[in-house]
N, C-alpha and C. Protein backbone atom coordinates (compact mmCIF):
# COMPACT_ATOMS: atom_id res chain seq x y z
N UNK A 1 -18.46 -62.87 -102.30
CA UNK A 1 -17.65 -61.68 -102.30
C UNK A 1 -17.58 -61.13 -100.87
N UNK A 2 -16.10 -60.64 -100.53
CA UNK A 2 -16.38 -60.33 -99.06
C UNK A 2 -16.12 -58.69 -98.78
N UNK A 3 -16.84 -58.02 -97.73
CA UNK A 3 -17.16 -56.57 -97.39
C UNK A 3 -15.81 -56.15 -97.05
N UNK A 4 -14.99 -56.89 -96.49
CA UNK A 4 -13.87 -56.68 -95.92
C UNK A 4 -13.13 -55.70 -96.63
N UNK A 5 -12.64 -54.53 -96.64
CA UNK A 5 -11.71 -53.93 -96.89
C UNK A 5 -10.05 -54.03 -96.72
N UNK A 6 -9.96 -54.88 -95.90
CA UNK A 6 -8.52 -55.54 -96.03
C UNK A 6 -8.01 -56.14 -96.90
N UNK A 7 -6.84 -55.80 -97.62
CA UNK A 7 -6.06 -56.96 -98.87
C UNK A 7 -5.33 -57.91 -98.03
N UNK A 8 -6.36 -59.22 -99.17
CA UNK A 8 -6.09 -60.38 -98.47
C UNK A 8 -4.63 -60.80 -98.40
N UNK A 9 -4.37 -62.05 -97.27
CA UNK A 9 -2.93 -61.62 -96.75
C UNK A 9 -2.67 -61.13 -96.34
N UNK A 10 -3.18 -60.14 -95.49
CA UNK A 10 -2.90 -59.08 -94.02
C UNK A 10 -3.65 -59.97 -93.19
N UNK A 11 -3.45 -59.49 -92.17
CA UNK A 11 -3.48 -59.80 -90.88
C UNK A 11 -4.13 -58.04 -89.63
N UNK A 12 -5.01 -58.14 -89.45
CA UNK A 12 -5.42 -57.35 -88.53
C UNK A 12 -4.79 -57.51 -86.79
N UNK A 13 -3.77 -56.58 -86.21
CA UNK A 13 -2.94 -57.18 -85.20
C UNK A 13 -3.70 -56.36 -84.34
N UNK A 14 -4.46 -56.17 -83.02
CA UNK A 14 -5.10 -55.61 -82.06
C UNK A 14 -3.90 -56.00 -80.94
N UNK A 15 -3.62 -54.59 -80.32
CA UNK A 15 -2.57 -54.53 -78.84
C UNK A 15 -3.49 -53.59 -78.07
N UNK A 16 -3.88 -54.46 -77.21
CA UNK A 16 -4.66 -53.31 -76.13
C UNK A 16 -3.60 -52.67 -75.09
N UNK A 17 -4.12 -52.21 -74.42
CA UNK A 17 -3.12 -51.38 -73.37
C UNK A 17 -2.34 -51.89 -72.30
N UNK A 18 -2.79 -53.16 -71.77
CA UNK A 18 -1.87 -53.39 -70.79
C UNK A 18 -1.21 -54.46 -71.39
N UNK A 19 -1.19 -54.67 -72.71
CA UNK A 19 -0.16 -55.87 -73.36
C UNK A 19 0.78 -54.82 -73.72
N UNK A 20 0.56 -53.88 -74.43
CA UNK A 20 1.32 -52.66 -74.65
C UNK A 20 2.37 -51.84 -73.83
N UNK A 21 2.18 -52.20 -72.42
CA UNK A 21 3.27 -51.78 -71.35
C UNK A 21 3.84 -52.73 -71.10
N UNK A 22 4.16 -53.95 -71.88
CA UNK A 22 5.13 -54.77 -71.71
C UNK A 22 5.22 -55.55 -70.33
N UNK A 23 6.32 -56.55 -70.25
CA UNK A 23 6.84 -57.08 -68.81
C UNK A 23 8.13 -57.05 -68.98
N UNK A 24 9.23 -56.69 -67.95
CA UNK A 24 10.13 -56.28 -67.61
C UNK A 24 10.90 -57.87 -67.68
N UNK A 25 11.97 -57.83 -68.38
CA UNK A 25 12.72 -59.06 -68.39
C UNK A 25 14.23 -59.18 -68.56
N UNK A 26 14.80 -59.54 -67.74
CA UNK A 26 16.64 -59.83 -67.78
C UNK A 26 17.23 -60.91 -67.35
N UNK A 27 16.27 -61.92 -67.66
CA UNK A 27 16.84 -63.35 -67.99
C UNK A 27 15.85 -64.00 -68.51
N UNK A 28 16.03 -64.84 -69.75
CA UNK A 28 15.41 -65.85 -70.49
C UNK A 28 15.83 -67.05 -70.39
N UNK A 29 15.03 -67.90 -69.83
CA UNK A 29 15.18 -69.51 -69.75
C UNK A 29 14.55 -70.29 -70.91
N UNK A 30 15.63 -71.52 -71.41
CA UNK A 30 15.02 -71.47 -73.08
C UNK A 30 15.32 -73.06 -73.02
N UNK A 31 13.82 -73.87 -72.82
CA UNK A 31 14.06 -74.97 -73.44
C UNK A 31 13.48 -76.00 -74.33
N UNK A 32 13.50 -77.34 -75.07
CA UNK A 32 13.01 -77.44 -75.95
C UNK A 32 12.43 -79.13 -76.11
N UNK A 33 11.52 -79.60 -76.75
CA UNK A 33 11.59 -80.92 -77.23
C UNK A 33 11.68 -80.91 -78.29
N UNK A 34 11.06 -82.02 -79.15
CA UNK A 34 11.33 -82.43 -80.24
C UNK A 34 10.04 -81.61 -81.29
N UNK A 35 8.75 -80.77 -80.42
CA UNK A 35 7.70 -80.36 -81.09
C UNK A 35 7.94 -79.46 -80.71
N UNK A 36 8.38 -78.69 -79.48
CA UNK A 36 8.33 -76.68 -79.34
C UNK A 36 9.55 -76.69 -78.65
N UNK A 37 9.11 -75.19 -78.98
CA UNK A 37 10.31 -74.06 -77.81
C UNK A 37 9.77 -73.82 -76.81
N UNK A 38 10.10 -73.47 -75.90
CA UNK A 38 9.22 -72.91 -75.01
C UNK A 38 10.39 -71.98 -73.95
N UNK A 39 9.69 -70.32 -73.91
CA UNK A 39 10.58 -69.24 -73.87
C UNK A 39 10.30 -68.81 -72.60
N UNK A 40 10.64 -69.18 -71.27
CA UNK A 40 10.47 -68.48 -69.99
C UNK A 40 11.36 -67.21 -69.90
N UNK A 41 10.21 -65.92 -69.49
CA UNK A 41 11.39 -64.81 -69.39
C UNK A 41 10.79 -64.40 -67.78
N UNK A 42 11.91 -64.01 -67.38
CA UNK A 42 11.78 -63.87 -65.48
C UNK A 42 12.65 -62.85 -65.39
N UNK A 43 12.29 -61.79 -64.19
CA UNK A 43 12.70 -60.51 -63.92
C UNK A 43 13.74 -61.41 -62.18
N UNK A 44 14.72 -61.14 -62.67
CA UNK A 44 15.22 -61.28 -61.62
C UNK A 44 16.03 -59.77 -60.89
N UNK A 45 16.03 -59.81 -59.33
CA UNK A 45 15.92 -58.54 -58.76
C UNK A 45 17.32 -59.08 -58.02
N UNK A 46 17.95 -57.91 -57.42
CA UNK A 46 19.32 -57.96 -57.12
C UNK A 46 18.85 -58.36 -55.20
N UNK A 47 20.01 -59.18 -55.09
CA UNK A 47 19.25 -59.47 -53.64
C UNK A 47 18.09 -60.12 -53.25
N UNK A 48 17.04 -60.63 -54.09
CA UNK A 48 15.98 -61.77 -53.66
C UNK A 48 16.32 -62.67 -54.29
N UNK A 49 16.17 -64.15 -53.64
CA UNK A 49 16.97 -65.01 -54.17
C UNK A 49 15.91 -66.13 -54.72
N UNK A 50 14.40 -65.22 -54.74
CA UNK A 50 13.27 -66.40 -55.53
C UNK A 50 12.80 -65.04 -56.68
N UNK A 51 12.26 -65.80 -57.77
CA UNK A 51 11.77 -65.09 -58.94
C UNK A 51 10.78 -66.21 -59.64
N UNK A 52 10.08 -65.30 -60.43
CA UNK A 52 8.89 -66.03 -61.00
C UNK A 52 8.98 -65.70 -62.48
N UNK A 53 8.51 -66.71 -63.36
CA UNK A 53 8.12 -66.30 -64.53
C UNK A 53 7.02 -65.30 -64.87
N UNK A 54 7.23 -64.43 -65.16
CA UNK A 54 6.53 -63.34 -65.74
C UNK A 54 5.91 -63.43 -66.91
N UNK A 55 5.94 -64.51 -68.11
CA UNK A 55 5.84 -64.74 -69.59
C UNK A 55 6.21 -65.70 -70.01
N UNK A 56 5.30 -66.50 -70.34
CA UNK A 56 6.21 -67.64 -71.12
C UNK A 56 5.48 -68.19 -72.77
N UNK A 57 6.33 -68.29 -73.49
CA UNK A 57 6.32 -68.33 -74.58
C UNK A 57 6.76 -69.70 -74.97
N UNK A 58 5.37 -70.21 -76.41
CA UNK A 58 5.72 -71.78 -76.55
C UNK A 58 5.51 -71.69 -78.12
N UNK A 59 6.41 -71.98 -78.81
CA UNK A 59 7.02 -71.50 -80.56
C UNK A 59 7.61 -73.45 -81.03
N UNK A 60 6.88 -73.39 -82.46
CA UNK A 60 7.23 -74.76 -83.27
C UNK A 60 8.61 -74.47 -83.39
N UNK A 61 9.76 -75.30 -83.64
CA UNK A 61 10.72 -75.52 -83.79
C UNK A 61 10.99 -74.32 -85.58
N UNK A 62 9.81 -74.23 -86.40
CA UNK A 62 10.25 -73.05 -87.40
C UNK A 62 10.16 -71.92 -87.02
N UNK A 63 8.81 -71.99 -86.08
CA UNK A 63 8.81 -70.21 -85.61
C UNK A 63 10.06 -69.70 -84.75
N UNK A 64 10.68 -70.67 -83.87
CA UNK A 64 11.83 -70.56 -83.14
C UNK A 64 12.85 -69.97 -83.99
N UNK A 65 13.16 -70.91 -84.86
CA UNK A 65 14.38 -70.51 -86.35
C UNK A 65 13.44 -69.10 -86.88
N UNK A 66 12.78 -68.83 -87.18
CA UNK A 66 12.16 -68.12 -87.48
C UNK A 66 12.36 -66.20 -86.76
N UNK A 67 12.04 -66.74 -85.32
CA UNK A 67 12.25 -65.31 -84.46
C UNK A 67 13.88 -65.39 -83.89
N UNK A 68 14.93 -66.58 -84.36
CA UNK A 68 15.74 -66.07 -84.07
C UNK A 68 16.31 -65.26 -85.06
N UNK A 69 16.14 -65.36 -86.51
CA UNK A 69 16.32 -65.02 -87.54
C UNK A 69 15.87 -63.32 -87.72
N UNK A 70 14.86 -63.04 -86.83
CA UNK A 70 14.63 -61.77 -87.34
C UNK A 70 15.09 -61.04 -85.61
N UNK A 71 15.20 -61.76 -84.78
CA UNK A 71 16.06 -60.75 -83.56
C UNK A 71 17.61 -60.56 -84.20
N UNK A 72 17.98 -61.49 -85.04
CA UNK A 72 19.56 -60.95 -85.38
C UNK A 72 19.39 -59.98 -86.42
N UNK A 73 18.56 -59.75 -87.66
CA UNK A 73 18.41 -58.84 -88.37
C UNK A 73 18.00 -57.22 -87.06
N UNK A 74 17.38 -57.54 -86.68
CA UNK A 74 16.93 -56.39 -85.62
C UNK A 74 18.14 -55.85 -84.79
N UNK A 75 19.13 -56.64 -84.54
CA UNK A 75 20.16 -56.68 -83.48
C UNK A 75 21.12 -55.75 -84.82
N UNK A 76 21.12 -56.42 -86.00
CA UNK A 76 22.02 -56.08 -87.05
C UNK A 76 21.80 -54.52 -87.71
N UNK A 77 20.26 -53.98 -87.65
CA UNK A 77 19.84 -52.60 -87.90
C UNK A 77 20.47 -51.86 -86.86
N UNK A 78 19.98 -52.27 -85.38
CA UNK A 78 20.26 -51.51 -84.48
C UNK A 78 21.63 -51.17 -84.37
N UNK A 79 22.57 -51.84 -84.09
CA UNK A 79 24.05 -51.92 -84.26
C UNK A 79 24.62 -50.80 -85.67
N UNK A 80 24.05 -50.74 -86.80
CA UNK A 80 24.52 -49.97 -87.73
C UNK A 80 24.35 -48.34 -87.48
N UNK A 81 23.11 -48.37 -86.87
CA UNK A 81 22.54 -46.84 -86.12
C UNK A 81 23.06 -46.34 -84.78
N UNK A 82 23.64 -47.80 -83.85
CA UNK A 82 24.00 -46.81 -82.96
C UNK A 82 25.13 -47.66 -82.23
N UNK A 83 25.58 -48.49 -82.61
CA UNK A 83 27.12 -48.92 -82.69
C UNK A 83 26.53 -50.39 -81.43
N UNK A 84 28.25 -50.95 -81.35
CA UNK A 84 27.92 -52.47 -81.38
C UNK A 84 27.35 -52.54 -79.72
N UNK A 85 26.25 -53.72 -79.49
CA UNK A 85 26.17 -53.93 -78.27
C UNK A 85 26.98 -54.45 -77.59
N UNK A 86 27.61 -54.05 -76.49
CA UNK A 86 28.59 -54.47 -75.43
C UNK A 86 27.66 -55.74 -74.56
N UNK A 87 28.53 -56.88 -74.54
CA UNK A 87 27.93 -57.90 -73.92
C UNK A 87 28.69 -58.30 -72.41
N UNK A 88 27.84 -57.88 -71.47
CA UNK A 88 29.05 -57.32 -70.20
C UNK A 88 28.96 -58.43 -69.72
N UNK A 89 29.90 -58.52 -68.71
CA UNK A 89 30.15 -59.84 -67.98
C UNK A 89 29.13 -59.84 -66.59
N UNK A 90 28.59 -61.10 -66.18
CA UNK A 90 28.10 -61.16 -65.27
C UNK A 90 28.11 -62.32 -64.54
N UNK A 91 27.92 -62.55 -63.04
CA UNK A 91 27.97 -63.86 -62.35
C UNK A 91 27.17 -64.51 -62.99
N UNK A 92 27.48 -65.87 -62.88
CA UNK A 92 26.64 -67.09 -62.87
C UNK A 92 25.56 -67.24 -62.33
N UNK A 93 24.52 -66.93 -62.32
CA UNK A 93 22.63 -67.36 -61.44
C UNK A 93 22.06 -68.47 -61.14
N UNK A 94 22.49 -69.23 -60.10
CA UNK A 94 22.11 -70.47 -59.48
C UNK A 94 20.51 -70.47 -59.83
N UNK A 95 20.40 -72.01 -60.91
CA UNK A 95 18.97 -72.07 -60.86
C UNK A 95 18.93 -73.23 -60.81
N UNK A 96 17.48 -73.57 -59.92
CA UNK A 96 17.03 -74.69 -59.55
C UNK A 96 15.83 -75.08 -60.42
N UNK A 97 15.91 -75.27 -61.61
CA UNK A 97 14.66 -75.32 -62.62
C UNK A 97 14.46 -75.89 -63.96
N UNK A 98 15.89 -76.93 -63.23
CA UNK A 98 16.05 -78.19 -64.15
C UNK A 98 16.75 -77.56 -65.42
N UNK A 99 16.98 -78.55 -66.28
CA UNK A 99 18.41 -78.28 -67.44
C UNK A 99 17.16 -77.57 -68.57
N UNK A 100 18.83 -76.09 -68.84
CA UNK A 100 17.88 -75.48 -69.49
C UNK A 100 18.99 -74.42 -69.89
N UNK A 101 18.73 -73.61 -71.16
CA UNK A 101 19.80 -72.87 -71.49
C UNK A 101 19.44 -71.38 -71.08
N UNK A 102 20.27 -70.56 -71.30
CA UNK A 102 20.37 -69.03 -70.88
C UNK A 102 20.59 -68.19 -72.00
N UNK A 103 19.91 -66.77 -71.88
CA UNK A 103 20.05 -66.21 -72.75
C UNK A 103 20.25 -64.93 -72.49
């Protein structure tokens, strides 16, 4: 018998504080094999023409289907509350970091 007070099937999620202030990101580099995803997000700054990955993220091919599935539900709440996101136009970003998609 276990002491635990948790109903089983939860999950206990701990965010300490400096995971909690996030990293700043406005471009995602997204590429894949045949076993993962793997999610580079990089802060690129106006006028320096080198940038670094800040975060990178490596997801099974379900969790991928998975979190794209619930960023469009998320995209789909948000949009009903405060109207549609405008997807603005922007230059093209020369990258040297081998074939890879954009997001």
């Amino acid at each position: 018998m276990s002491d635990s007070k948790q109903p089983q099937g939860q999950i206990n999620i701990e965010l300490d504080e400096k995971t909690a202030e996030g990293i700043y990101s406005n471009l995602a580099i997204i590429n894949h094999s045949a076993s993962e995803f793997v999610l580079d997000f990089v802060s690129i700054m106006p006028g320096i023409p080198k940038a670094k990955v800040k975060s990178r993220i490596v997801l099974t091919p379900q969790h991928a289907k998975r979190l794209l599935k619930a960023i469009g539900e998320n995209i789909h709440r948000y949009e009903s509350a405060h109207g549609e996101i405008k997807d603005t136009e922007q230059p093209p970003i020369p990258l040297n970091f081998g074939p890879a998609g954009q997001a």
